[in-house]
Structures are given as C-alpha cells and as structure tokens.
N, C-alpha and C. Protein backbone atom coordinates (compact mmCIF):
# COMPACT_ATOMS: atom_id res chain seq x y z
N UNK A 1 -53.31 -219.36 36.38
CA UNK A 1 -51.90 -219.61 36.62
C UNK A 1 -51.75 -220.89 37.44
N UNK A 2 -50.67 -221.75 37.19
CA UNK A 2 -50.78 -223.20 37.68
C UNK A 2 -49.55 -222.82 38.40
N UNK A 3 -48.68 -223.27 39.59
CA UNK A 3 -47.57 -224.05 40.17
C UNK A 3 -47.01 -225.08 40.05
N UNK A 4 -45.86 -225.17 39.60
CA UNK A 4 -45.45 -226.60 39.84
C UNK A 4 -43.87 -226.58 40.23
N UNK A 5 -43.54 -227.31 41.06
CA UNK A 5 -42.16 -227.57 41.43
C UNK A 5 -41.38 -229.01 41.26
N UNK A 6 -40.61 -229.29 41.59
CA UNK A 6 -39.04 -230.23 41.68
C UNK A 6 -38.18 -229.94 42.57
N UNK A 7 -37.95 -231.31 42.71
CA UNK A 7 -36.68 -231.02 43.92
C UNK A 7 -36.09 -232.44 43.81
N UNK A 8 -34.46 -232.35 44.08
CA UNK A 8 -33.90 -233.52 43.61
C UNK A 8 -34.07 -234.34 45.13
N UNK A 9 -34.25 -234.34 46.02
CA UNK A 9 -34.84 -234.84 47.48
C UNK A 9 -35.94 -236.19 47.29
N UNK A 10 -36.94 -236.11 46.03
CA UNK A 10 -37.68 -237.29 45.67
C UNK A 10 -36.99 -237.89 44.61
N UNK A 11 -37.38 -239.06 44.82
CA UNK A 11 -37.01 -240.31 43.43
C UNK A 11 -35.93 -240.50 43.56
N UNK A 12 -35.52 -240.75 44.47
CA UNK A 12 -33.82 -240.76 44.68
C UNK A 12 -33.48 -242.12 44.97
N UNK A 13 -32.20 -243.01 44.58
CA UNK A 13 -31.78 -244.26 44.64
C UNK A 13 -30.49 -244.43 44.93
N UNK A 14 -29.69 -243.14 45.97
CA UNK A 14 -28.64 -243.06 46.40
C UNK A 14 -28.11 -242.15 46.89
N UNK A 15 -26.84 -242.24 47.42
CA UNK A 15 -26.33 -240.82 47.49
C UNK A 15 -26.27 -239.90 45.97
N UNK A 16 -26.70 -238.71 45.90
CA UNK A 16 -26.30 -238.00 44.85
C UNK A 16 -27.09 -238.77 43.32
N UNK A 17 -27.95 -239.29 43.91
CA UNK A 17 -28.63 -240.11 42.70
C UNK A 17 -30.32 -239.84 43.02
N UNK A 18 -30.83 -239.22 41.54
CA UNK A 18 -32.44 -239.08 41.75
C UNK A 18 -32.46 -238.60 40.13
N UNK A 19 -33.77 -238.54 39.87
CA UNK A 19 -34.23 -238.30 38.50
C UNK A 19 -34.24 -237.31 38.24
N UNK A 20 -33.62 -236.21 38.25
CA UNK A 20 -33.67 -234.96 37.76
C UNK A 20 -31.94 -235.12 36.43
N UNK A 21 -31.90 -235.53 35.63
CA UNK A 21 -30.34 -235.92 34.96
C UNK A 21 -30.21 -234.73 33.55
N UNK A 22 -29.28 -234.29 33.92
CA UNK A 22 -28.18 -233.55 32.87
C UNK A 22 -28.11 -234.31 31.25
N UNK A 23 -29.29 -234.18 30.16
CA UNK A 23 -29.07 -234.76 29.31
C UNK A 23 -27.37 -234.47 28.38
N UNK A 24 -26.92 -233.44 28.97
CA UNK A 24 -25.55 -233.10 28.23
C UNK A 24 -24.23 -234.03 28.91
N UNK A 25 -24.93 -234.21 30.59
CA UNK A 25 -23.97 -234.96 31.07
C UNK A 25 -24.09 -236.52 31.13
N UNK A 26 -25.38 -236.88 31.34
CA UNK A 26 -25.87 -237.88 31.44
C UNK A 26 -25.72 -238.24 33.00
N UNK A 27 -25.75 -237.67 33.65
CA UNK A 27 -25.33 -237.40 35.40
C UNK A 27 -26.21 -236.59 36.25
N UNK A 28 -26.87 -237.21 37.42
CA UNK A 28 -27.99 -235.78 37.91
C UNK A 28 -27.16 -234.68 38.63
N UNK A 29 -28.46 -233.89 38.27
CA UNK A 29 -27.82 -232.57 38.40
C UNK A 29 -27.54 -232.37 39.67
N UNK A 30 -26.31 -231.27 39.75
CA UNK A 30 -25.80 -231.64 41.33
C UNK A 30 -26.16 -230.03 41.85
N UNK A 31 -26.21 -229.11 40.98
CA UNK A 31 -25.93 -227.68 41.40
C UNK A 31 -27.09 -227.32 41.82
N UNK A 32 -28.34 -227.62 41.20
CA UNK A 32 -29.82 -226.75 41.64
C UNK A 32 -30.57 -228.18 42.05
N UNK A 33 -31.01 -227.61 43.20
CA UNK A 33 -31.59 -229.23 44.11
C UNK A 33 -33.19 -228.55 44.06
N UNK A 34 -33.84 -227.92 43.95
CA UNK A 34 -35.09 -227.77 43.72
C UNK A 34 -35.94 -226.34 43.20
N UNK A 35 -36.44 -226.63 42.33
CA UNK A 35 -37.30 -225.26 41.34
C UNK A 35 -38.98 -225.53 41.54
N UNK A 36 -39.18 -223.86 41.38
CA UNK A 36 -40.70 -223.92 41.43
C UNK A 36 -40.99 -222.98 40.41
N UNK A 37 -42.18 -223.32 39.42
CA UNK A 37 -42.71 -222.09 38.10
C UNK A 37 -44.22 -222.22 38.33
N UNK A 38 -44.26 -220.92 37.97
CA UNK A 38 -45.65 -220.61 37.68
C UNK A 38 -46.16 -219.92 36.10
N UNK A 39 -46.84 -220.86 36.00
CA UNK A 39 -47.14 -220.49 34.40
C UNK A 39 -48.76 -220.71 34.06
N UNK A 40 -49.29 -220.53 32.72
CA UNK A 40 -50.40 -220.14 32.66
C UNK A 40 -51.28 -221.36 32.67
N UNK A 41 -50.09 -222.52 32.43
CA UNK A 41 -50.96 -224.09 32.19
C UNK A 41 -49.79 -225.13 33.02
N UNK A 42 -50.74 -225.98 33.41
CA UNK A 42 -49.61 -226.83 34.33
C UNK A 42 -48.44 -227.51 33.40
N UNK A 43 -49.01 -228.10 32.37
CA UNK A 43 -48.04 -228.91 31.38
C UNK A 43 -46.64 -227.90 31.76
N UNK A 44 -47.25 -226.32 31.04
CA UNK A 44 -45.94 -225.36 30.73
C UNK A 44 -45.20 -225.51 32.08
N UNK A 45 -45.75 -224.79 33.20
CA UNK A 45 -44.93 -224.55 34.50
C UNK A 45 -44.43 -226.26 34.90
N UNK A 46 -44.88 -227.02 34.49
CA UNK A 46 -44.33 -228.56 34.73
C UNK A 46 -42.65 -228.58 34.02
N UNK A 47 -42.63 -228.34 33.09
CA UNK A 47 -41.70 -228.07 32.10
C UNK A 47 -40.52 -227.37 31.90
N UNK A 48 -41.02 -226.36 32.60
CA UNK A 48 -40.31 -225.01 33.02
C UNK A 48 -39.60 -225.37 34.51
N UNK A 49 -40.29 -225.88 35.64
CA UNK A 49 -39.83 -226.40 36.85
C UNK A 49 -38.69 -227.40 36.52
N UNK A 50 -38.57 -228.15 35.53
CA UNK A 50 -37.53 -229.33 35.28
C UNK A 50 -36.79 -228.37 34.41
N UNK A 51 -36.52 -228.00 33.73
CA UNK A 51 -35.77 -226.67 32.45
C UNK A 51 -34.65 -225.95 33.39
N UNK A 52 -35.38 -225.41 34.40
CA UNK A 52 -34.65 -224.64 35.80
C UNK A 52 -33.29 -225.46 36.16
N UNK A 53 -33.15 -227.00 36.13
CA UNK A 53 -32.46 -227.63 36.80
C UNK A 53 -30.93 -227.04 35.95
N UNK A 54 -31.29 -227.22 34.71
CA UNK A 54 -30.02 -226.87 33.81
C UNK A 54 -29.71 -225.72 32.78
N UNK A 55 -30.89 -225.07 33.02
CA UNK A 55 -30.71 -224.10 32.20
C UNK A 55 -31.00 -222.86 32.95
N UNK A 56 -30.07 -221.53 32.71
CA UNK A 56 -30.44 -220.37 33.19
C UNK A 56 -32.12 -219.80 32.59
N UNK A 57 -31.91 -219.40 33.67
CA UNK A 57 -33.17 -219.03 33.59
C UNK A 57 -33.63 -217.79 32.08
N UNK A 58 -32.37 -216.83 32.11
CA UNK A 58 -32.85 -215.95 31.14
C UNK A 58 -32.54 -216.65 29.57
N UNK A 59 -32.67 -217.94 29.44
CA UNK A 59 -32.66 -218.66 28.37
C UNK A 59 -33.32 -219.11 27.99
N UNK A 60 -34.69 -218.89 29.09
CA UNK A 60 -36.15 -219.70 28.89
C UNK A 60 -37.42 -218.34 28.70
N UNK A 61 -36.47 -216.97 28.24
CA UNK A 61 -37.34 -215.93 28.23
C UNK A 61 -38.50 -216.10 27.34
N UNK A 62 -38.42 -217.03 26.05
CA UNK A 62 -39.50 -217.15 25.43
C UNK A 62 -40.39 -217.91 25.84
N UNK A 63 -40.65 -217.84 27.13
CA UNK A 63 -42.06 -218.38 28.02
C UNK A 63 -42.20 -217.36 29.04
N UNK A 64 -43.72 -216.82 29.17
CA UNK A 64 -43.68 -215.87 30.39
C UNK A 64 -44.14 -217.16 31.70
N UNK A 65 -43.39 -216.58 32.86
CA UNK A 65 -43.93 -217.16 34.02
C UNK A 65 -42.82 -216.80 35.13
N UNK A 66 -43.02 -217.01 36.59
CA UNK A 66 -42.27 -216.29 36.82
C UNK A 66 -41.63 -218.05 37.68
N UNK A 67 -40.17 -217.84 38.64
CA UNK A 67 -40.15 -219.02 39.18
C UNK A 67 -38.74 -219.01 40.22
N UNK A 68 -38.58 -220.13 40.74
CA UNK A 68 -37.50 -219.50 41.95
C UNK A 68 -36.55 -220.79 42.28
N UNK A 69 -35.53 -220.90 42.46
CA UNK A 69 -34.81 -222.21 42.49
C UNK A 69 -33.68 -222.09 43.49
N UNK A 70 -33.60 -222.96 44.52
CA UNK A 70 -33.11 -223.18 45.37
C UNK A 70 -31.27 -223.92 44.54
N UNK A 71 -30.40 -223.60 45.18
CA UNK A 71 -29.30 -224.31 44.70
C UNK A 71 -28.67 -225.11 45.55
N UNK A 72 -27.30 -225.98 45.72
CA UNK A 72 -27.07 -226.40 46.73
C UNK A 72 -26.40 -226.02 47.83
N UNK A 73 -25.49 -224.95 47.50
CA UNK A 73 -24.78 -224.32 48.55
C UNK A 73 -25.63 -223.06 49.35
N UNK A 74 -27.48 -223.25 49.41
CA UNK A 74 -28.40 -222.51 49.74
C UNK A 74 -28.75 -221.47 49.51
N UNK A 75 -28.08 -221.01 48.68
CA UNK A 75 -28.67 -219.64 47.21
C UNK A 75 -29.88 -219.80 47.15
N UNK A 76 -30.54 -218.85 47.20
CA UNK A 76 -32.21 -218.62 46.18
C UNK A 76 -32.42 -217.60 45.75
N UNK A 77 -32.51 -218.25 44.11
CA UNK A 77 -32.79 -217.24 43.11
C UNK A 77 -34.06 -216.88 42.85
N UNK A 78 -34.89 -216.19 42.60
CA UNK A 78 -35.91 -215.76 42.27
C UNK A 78 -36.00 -214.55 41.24
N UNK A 79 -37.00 -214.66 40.36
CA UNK A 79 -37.83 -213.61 39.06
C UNK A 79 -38.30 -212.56 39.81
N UNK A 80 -38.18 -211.29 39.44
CA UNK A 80 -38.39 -210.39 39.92
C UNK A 80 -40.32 -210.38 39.75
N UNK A 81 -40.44 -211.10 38.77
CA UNK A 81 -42.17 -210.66 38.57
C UNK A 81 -42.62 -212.40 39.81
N UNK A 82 -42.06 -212.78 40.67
CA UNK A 82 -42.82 -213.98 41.44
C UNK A 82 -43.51 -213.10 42.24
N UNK A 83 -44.86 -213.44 42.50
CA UNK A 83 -45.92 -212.98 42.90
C UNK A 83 -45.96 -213.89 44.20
N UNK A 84 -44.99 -214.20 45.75
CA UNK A 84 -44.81 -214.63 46.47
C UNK A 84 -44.43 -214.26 47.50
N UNK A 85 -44.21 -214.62 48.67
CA UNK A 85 -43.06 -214.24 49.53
C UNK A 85 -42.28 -215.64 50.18
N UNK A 86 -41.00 -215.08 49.98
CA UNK A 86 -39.78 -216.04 50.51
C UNK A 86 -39.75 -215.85 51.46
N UNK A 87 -39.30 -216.89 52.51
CA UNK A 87 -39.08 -217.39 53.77
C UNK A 87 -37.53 -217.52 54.19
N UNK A 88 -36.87 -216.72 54.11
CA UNK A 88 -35.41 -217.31 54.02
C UNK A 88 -34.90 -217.50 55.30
C-alpha cells in the first residue's frame, strides 16, 4: 500500500492561486485544500489524492483505497476503511 497526498498550500503563485485547477471550471479549486489516499500502487493513490479535489469521493468507488480530505472551512472527511488515526 503506497500514500500519497495534496494540498493546495504548495505551487502556489498568489492569493487563491496554486495547481490543483477545476478542469470544469478552469479555476483552482477553492473548497478542498488538501487530500491524502492510500492505494495499492503510488501512480493509483497519486491519482486518487488529486481526483479528491473535485470529485466526491463515492464516485471514485471503482478503485479500492481508503483516503481523507481536509476542506476549507476545516471539515475532515475521512473513509471509514482509513487504517489511521486523526489528530483533530
């Protein structure tokens, strides 16, 4: 099982500006500021960590892994199968 996360905090070139972008909006994403997946290969959980930004999660059921995403108004969501413990 690999880890991998995102967070809109790196690559950033402004206020409200970093590489995580809304291909529907063409605008970065403003609502989920950082995701973490765990999956069986890094590529996948790489993939899945950026997927998180805009897509619900139970839309990505045809991949197992489990994963947890911070939002901006300090929500954290988490998969019931994350094999972790949160710090809240």
């Amino acid at each position: 099982m690999r880890l991998c996360a995102s967070a809109t905090n790196r690559r950033t070139w402004g206020e409200g500006l970093h590489h995580v972008l809304d291909g529907r909006t063409r605008r970065p994403v403003a609502e989920v500021v950082a995701t973490w997946s765990i999956a069986a290969d890094a590529a996948t959980a790489d993939g899945l960590a950026t997927a998180l930004f805009v897509s619900d999660p139970a839309q990505l059921g045809s991949f197992e892994f489990a994963w947890v995403r911070m939002l901006a108004d300090g929500t954290v969501q988490w998969s019931n199968d994350f094999d972790g413990e949160l710090f809240l």
